[in-house]
C-alpha atoms as a PDB file:
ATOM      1  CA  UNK A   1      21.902  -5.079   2.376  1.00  0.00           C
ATOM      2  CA  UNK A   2      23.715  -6.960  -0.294  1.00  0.00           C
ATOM      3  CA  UNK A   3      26.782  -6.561   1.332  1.00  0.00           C
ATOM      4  CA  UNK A   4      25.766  -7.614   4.792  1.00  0.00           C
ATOM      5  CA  UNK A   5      24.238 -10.820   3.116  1.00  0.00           C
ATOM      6  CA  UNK A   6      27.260 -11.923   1.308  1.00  0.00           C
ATOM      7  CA  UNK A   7      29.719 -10.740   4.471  1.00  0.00           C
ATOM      8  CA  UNK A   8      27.494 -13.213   6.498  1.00  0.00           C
ATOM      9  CA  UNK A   9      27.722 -15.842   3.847  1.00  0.00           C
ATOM     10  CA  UNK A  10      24.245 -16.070   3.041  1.00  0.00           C
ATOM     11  CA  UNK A  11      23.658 -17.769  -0.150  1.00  0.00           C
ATOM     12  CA  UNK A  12      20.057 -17.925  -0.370  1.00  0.00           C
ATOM     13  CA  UNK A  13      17.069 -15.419   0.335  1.00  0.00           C
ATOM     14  CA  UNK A  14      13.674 -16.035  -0.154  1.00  0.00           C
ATOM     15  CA  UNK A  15      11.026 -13.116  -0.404  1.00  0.00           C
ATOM     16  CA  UNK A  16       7.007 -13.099  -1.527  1.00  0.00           C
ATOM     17  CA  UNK A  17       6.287 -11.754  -4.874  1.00  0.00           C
ATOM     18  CA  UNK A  18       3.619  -8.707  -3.363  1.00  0.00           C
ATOM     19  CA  UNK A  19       2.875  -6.394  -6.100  1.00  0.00           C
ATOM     20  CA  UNK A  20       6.503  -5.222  -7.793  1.00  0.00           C
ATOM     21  CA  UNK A  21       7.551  -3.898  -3.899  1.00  0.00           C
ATOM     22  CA  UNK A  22       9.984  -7.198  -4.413  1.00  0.00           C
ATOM     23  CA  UNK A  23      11.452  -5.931  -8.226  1.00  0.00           C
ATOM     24  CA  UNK A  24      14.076  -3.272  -6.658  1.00  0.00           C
ATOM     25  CA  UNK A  25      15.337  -5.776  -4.195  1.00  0.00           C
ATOM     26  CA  UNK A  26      15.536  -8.613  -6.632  1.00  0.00           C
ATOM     27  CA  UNK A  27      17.515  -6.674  -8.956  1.00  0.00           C
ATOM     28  CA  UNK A  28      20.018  -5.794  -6.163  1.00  0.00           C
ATOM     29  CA  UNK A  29      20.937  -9.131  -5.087  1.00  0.00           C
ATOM     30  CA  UNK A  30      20.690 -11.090  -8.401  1.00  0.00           C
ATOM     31  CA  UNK A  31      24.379 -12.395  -9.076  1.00  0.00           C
ATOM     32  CA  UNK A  32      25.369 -12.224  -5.326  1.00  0.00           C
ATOM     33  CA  UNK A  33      23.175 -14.909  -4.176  1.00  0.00           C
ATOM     34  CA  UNK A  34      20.041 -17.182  -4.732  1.00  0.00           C
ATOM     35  CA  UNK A  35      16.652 -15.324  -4.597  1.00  0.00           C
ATOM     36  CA  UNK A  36      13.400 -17.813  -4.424  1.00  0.00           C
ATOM     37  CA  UNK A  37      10.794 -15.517  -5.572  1.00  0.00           C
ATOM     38  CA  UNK A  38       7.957 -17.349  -3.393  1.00  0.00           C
ATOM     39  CA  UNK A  39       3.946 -17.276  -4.699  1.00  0.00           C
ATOM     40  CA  UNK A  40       1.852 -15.719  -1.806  1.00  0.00           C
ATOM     41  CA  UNK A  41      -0.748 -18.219  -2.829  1.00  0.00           C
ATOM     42  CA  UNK A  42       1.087 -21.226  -2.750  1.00  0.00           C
ATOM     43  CA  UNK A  43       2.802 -19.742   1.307  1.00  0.00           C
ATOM     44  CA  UNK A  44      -0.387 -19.304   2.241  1.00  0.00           C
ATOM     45  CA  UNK A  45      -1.590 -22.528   1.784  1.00  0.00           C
ATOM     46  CA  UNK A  46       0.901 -23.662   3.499  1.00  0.00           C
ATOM     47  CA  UNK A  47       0.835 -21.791   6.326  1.00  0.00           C
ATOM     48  CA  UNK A  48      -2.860 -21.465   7.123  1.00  0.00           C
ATOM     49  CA  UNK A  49      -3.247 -18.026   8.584  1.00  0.00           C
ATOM     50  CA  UNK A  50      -1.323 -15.123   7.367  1.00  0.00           C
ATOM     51  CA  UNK A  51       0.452 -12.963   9.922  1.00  0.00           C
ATOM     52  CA  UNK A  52       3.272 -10.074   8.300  1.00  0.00           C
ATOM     53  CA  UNK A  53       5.371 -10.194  11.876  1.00  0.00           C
ATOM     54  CA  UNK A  54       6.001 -13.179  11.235  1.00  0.00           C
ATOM     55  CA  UNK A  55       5.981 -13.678   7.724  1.00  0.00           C
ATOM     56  CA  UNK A  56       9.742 -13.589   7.370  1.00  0.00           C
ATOM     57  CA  UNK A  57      10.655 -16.037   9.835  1.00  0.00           C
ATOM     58  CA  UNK A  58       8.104 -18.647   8.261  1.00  0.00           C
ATOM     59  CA  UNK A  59       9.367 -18.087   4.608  1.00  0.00           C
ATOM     60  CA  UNK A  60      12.957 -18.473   6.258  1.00  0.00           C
ATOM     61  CA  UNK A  61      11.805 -21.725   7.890  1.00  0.00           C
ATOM     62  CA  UNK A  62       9.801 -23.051   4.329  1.00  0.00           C
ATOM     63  CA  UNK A  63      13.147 -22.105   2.681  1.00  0.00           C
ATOM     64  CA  UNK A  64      15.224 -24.103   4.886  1.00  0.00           C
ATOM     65  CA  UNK A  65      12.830 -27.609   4.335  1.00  0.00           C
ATOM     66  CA  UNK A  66      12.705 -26.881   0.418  1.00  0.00           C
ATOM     67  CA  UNK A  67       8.665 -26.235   0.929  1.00  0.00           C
ATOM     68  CA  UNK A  68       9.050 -22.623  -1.195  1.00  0.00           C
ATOM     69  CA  UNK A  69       8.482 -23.467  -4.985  1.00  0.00           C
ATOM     70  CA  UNK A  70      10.375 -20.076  -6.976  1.00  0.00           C
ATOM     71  CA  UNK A  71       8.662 -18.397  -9.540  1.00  0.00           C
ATOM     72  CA  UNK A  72       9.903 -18.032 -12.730  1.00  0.00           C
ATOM     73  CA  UNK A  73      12.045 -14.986 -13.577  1.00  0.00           C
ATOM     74  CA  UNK A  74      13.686 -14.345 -17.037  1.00  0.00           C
ATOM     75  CA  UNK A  75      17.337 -13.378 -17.158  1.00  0.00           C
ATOM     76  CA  UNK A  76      17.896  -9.370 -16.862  1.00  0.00           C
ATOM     77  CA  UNK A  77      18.806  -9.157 -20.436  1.00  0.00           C
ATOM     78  CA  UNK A  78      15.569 -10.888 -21.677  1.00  0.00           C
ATOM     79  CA  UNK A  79      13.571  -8.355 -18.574  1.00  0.00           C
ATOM     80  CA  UNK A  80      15.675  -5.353 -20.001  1.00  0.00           C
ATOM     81  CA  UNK A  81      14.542  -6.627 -23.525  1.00  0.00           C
ATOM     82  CA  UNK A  82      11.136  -6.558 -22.571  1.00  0.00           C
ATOM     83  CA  UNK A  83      11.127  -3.090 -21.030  1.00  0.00           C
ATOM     84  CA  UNK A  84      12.309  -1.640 -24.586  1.00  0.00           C
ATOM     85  CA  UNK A  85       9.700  -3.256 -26.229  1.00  0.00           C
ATOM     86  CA  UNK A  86       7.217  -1.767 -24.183  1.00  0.00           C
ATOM     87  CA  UNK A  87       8.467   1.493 -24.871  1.00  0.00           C
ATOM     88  CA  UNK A  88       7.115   1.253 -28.446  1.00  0.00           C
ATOM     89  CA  UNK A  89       4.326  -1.816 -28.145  1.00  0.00           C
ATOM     90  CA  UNK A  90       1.129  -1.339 -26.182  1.00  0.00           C
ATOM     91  CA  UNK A  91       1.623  -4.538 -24.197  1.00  0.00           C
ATOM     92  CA  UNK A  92      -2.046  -5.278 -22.741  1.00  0.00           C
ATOM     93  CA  UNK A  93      -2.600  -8.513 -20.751  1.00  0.00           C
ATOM     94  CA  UNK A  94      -5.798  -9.237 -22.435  1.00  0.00           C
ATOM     95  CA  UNK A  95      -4.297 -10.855 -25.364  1.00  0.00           C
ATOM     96  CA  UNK A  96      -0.762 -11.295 -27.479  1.00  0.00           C
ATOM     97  CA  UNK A  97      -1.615  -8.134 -29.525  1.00  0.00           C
ATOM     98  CA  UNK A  98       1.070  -5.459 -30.202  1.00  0.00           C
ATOM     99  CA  UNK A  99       0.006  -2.510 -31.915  1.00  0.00           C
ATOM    100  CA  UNK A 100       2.830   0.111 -32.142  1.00  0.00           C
ATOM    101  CA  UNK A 101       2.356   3.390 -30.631  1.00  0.00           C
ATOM    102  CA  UNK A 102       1.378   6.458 -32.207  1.00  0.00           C
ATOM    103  CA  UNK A 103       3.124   9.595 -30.172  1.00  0.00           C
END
């Protein structure tokens, strides 16, 4: 896919942020062109009512009149960074606590 995308010249791609279905594809074009990571909440208000045939072709057209605000992403090495803490934190998303794990 990457490949086709830069042969065509794209230089932009937009996707929704649905889960972490959109982390493997992300991580494949990042450096070969620019990825807006799009909100689902934010498309869908601007769309009204959610159909996925044509989801892509609307996020295309939002991209194209600068309507798609990008979430933030940190830089791979700060993501990478992250997964290795992880490994020895208990990372919970109830609070900034880090307790290190006992295995």
């Amino acid at each position: 896919m990457r490949a086709w995308l830069v042969e065509t010249k794209c230089t932009e791609a937009v996707m929704e942020s649905t889960g972490s279905y959109w982390k493997p594809v992300f991580n494949i074009l990042e450096g070969s062109l620019k990825i807006i990571l799009a909100n689902p909440e934010q498309v869908e208000a601007l769309r009204g009512k959610k159909t996925d045939p044509n989801d892509s072709r609307w996020l295309a057209t939002l991209l194209r009149h600068g309507l798609v605000q990008g979430s933030f992403i940190p830089p791979r090495d700060i993501r990478e960074r992250i997964v290795e803490i992880s490994a020895v934190c208990d990372v919970r998303p109830q609070g900034p606590e880090c307790r290190i794990n006992a295995r």
